[in-house]
C-alpha atoms as a PDB file:
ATOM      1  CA  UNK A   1     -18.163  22.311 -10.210  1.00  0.00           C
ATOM      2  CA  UNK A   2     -17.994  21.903  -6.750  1.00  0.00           C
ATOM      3  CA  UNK A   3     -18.712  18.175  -7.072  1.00  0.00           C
ATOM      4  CA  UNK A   4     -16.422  17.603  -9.732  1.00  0.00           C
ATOM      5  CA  UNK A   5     -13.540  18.905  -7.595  1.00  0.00           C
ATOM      6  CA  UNK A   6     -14.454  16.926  -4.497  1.00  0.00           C
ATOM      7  CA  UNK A   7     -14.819  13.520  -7.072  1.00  0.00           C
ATOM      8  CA  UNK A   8     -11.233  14.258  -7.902  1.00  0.00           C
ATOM      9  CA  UNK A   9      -9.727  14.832  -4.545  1.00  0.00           C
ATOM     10  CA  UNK A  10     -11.139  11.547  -3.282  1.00  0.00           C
ATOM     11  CA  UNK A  11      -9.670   9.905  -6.287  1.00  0.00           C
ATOM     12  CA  UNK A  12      -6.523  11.756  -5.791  1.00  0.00           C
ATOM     13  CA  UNK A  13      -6.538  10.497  -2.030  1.00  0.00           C
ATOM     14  CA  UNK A  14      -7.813   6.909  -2.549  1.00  0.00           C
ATOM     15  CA  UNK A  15      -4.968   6.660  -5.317  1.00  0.00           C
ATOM     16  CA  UNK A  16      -2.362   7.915  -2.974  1.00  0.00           C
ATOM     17  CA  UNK A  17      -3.616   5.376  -0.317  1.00  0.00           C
ATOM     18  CA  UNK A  18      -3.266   2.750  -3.262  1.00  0.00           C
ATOM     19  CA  UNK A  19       0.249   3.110  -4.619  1.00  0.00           C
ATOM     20  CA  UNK A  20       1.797   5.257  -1.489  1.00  0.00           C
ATOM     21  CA  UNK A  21       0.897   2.929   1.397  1.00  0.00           C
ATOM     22  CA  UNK A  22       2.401  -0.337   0.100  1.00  0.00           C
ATOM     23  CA  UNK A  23       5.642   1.840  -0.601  1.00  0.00           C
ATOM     24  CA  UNK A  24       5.467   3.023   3.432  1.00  0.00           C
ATOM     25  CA  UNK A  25       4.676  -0.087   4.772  1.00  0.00           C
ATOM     26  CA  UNK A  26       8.114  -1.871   2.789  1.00  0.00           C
ATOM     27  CA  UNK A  27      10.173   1.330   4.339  1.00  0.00           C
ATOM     28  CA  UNK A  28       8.685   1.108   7.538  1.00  0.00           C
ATOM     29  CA  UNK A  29       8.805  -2.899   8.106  1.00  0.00           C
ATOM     30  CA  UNK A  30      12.138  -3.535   6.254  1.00  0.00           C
ATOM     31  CA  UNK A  31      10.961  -6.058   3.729  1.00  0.00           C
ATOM     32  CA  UNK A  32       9.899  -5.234   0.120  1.00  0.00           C
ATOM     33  CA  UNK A  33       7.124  -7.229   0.524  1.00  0.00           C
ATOM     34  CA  UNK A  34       4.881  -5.912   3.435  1.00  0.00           C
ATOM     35  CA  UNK A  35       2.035  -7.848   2.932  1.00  0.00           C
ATOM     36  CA  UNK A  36       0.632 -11.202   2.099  1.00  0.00           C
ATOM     37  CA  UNK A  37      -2.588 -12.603   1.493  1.00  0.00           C
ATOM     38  CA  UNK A  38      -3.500 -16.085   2.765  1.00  0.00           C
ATOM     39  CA  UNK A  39      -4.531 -18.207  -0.291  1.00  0.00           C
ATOM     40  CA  UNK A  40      -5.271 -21.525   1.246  1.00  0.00           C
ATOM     41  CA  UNK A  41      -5.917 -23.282   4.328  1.00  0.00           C
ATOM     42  CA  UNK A  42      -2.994 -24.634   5.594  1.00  0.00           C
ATOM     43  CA  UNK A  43      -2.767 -22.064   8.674  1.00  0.00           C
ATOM     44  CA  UNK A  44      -5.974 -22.696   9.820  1.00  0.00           C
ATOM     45  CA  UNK A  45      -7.530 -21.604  12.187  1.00  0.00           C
ATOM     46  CA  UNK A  46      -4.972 -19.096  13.439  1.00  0.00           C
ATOM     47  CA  UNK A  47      -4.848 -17.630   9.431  1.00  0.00           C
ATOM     48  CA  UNK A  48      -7.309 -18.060   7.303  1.00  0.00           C
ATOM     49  CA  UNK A  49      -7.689 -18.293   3.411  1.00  0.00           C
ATOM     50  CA  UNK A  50      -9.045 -14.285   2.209  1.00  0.00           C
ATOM     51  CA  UNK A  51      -6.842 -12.944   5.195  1.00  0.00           C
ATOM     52  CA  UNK A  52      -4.167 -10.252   5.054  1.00  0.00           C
ATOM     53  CA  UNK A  53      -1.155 -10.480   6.898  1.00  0.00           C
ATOM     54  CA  UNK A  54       1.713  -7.446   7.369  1.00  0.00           C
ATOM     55  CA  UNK A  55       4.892  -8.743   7.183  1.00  0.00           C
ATOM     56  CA  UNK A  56       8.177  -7.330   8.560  1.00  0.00           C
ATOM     57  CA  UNK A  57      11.423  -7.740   7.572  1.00  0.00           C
ATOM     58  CA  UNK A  58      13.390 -10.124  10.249  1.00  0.00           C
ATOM     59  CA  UNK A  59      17.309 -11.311  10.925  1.00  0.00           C
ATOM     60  CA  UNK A  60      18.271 -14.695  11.228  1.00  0.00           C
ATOM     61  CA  UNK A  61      19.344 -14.527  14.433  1.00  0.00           C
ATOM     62  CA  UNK A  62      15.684 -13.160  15.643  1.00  0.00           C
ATOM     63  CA  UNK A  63      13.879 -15.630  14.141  1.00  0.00           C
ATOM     64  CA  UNK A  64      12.569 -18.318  16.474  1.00  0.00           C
ATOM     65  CA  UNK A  65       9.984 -21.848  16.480  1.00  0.00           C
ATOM     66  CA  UNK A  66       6.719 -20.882  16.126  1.00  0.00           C
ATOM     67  CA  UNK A  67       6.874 -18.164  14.597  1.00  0.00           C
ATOM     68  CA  UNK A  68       4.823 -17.331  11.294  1.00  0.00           C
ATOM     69  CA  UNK A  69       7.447 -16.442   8.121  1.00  0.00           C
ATOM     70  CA  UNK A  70       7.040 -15.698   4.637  1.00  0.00           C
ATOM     71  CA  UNK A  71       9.253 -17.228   2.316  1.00  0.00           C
ATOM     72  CA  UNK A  72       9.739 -17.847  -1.339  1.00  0.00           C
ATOM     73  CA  UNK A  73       8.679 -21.437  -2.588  1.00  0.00           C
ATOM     74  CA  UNK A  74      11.019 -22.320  -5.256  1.00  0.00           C
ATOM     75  CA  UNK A  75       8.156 -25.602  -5.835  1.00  0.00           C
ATOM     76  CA  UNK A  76       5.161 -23.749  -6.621  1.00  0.00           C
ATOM     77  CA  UNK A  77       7.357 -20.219  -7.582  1.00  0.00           C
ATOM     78  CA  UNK A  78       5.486 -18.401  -5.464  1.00  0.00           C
ATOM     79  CA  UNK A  79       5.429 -17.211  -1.504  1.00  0.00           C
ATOM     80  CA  UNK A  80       4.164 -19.683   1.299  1.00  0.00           C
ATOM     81  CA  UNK A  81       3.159 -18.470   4.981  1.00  0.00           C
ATOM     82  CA  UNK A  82       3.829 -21.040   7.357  1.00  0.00           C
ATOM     83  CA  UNK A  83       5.217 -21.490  10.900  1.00  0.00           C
ATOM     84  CA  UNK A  84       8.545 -22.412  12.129  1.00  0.00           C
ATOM     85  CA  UNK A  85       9.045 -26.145  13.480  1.00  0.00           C
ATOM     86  CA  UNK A  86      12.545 -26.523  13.532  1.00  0.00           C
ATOM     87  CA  UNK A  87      15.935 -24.054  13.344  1.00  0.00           C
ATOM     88  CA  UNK A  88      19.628 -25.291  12.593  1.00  0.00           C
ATOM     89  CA  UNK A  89      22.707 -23.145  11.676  1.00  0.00           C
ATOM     90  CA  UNK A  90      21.934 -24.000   7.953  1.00  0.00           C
ATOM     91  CA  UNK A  91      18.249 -24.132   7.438  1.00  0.00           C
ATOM     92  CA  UNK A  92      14.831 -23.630   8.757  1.00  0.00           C
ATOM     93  CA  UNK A  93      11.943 -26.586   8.637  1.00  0.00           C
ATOM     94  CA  UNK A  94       8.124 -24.838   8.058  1.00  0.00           C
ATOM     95  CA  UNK A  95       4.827 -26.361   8.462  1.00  0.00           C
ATOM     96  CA  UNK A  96       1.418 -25.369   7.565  1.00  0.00           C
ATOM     97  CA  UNK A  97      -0.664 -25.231  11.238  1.00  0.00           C
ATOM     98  CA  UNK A  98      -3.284 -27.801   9.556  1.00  0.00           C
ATOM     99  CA  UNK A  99      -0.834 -29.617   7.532  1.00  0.00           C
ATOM    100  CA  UNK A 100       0.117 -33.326   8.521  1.00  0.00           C
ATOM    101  CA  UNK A 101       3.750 -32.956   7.273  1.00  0.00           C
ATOM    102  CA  UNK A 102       6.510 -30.768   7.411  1.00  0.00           C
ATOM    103  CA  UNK A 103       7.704 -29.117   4.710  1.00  0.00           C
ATOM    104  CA  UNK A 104      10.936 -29.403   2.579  1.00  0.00           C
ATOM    105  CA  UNK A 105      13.433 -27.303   4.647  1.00  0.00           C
ATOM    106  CA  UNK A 106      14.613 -24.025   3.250  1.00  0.00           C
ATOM    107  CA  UNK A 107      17.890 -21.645   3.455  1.00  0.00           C
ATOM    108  CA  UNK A 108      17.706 -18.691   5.326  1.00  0.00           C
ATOM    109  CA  UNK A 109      17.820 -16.809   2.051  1.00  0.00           C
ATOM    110  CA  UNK A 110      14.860 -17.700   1.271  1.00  0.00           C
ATOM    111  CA  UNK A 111      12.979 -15.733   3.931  1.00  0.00           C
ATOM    112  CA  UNK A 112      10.995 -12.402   3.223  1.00  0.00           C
ATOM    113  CA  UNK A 113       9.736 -11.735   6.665  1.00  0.00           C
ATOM    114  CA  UNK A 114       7.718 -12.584   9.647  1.00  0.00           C
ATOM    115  CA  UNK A 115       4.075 -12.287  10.112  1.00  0.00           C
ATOM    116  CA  UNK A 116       3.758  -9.366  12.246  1.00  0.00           C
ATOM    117  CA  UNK A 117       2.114 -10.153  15.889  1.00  0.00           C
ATOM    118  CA  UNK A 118       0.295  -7.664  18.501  1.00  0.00           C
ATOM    119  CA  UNK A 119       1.271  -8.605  21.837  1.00  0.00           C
ATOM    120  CA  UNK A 120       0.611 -12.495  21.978  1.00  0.00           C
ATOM    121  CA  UNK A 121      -2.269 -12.435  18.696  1.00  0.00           C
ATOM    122  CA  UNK A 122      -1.385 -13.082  14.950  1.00  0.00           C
ATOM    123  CA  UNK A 123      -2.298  -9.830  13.334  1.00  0.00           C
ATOM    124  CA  UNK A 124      -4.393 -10.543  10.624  1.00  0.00           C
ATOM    125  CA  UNK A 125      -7.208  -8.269   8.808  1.00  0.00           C
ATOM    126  CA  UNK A 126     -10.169 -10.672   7.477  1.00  0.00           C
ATOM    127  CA  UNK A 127     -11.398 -11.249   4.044  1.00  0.00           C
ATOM    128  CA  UNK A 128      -8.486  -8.067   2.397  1.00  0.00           C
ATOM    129  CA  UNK A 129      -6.752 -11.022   0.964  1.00  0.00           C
ATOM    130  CA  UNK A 130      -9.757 -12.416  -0.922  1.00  0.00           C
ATOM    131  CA  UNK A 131      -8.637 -10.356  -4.413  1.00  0.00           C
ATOM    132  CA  UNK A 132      -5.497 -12.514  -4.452  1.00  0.00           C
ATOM    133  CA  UNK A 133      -7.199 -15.473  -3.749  1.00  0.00           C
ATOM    134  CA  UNK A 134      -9.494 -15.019  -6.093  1.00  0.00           C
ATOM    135  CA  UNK A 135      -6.875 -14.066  -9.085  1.00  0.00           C
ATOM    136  CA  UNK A 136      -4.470 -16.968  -8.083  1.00  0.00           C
ATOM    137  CA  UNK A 137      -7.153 -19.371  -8.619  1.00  0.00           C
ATOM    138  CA  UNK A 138      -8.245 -17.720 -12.068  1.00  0.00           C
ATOM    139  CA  UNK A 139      -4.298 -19.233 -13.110  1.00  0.00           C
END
């Protein structure tokens, strides 16, 4: 019996970690998207494809070149992580790190955050991504 009720308070607590922690994260990083998993190589080597990335919410006016942002690819209707290359008043120009060309610019609309940093390093947490990578390419 004792079992039983330790099988269900680990399921209790795994499910809590599950559905509460994404919830926490969007409150405490201002973006309702917290996370992102890198599904390709395009920010190699700084990001790499199976990595997770925490994203927090950012204003326009804080964003900067070089920076890593999330935003919502109208193209491919879905999100794309790539780093800032060029500002204006009007629009932002990204770029994958091992891409050879920029790509299209976007509105400012368009972004759902910024890759969180610690200190001077991209935080990242290896291979957490890999379950979206591996259900994006199942589509």
């Amino acid at each position: 019996m004792k079992t039983i009720g330790n099988i269900l308070i680990y399921f209790a607590i795994v499910g809590g970690l599950v559905f509460g922690l994404p919830k926490f994260l969007s409150w405490a990083l201002d973006t309702p998207y917290p996370m992102a998993a890198i599904t390709s190589g395009s920010m190699w080597p700084v990001l790499k494809k199976g990595d997770l990335v925490l994203v927090e919410g950012v204003k326009k006016d804080d964003l900067a070149v070089g920076d890593i942002i999330v935003f919502e690819n109208k193209e491919r209707k879905n999100f794309t992580i790539h780093r800032i290359v060029k500002l204006d008043d009007e629009n932002i120009t990204t770029k994958g790190d091992a891409n050879f060309n920029e790509d299209t610019s976007i509105s400012y609309k368009e972004v759902i955050g910024r890759a969180v940093k610690l200190g001077s390093h991209q935080f990242r947490i290896p291979y957490l991504g890999l379950v979206t990578v591996y259900a994006s390419e199942i589509r």
